[in-house]
Each structure stands twice: as C-alpha cells, then as structure tokens.
Protein backbone atom coordinates (compact mmCIF):
# COMPACT_ATOMS: atom_id res chain seq x y z
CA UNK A 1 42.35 -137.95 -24.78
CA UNK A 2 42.34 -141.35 -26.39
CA UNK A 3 44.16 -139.37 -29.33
CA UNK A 4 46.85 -137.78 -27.40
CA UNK A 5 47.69 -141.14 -26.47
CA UNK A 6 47.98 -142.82 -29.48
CA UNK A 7 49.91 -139.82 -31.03
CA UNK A 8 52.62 -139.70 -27.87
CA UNK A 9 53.19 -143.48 -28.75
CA UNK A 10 53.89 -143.09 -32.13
CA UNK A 11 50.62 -144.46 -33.39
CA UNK A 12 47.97 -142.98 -36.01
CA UNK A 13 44.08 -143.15 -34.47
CA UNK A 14 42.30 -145.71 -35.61
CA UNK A 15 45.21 -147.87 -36.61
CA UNK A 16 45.35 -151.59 -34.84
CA UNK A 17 48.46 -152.76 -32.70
CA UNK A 18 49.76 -155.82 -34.04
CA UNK A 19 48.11 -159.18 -31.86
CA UNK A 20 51.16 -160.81 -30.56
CA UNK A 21 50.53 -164.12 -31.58
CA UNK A 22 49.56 -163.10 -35.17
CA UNK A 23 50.43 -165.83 -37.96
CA UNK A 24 51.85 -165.29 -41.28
CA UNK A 25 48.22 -165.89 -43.02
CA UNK A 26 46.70 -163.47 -40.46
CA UNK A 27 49.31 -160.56 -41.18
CA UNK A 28 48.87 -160.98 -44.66
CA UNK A 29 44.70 -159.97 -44.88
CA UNK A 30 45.61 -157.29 -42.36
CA UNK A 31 47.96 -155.83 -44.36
CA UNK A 32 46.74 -157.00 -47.57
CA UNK A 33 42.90 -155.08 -46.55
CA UNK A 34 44.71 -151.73 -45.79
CA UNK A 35 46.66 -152.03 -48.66
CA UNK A 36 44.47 -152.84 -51.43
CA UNK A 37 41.90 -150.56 -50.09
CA UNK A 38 44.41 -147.18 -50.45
CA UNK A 39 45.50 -148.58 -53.02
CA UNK A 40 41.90 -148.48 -54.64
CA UNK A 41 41.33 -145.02 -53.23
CA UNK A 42 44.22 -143.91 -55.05
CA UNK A 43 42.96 -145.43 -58.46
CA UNK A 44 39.88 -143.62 -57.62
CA UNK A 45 42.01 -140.12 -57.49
CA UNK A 46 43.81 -140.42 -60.37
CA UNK A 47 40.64 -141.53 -62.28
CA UNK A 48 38.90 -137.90 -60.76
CA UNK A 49 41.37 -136.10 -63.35
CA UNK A 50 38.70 -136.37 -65.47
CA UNK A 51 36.78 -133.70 -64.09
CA UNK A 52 35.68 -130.36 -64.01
CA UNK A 53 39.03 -128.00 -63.63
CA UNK A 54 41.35 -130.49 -65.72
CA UNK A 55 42.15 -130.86 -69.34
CA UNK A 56 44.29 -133.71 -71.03
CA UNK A 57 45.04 -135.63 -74.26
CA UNK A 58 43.80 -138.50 -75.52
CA UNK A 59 47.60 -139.58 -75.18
CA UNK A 60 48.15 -138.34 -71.69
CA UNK A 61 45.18 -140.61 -70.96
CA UNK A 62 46.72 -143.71 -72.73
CA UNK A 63 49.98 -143.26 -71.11
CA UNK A 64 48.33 -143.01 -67.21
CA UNK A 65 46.12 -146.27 -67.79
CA UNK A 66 48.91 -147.96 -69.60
CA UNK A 67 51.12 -147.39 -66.66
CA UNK A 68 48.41 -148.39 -64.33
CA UNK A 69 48.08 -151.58 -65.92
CA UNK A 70 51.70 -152.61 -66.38
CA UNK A 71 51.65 -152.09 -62.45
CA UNK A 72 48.51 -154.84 -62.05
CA UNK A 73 50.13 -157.32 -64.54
CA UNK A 74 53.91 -156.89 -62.39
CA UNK A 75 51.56 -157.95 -59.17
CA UNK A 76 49.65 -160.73 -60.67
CA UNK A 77 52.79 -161.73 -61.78
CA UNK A 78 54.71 -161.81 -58.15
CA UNK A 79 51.78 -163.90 -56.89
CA UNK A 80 52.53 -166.46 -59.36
CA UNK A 81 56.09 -165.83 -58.81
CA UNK A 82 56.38 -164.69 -55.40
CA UNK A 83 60.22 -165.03 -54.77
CA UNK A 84 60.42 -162.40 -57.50
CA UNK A 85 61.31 -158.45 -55.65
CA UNK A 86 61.34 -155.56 -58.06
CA UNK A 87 62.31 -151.57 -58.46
CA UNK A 88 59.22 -149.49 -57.82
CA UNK A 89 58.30 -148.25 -61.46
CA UNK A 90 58.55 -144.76 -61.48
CA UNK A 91 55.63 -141.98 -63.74
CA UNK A 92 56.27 -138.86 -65.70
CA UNK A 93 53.88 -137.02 -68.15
C-alpha cells in the first residue's frame, strides 16, 4: 500500500523527502552518503570483472583502473577547488 503511494507521487520506496528546513551542510551528507555509497557499489561491480565468466588483458586492466583513478584525483581536486565544474569523462575499451 505504502508502495503504491510513494510510486503515484513520483517517489522511489525507501527514498527520504527532503526536511523543509534543511541547511546547506545538512543536504550535503544526505546527498554526499547516497552518493558515495553507489558510487562505491559501482567500484565494487566493475572490480567483479575479474571473475569467473570474464577474460581481459593485462592492458584492458591498466586502462579501467587508470580511468578510475583520474576520476578520484578530478574530485579531490574540486574539493580543493570547488568553484571548478567539469565535462563528465567519458570510457571506451
């Protein structure tokens, strides 16, 4: 019931309405937790290529954790930098 609902109002189950009154500092760890966290999970995917049912090269390899990287060192370097926007990189094998 609860999830018919949420889905008629446009809203996933188990996501949060935004608190009215929410500061700038208080948006950012609620945002910045769901974030980081897919973000993580999808780290976690990419790292499962290693698996059972996949084969690679040594340079495929290189070229994913290489790209992975340069995406950490462009976010360290907004939050010293934070005026700074960007293109979203883009990935090909």
């Amino acid at each position: 019931m609860a999830e018919q609902t949420a889905a008629k109002k446009g809203r996933k189950k188990g996501v949060s309405t935004v608190p009215a009154n929410e500061t700038d500092a208080e948006r950012f760890k609620r945002v910045g937790k769901l974030r980081v966290s897919l973000a993580l999970a999808k780290i976690d995917a990419v790292g499962k290529l290693t698996g059972k049912g996949y084969e690679f090269t040594q340079e495929q390899a290189d070229k994913i954790c290489s790209a992975l990287q340069s995406s950490v060192d462009r976010v360290k370097t907004r939050y010293k930098e934070p005026a700074g926007g960007g293109n979203r990189p883009s990935f090909d094998l």
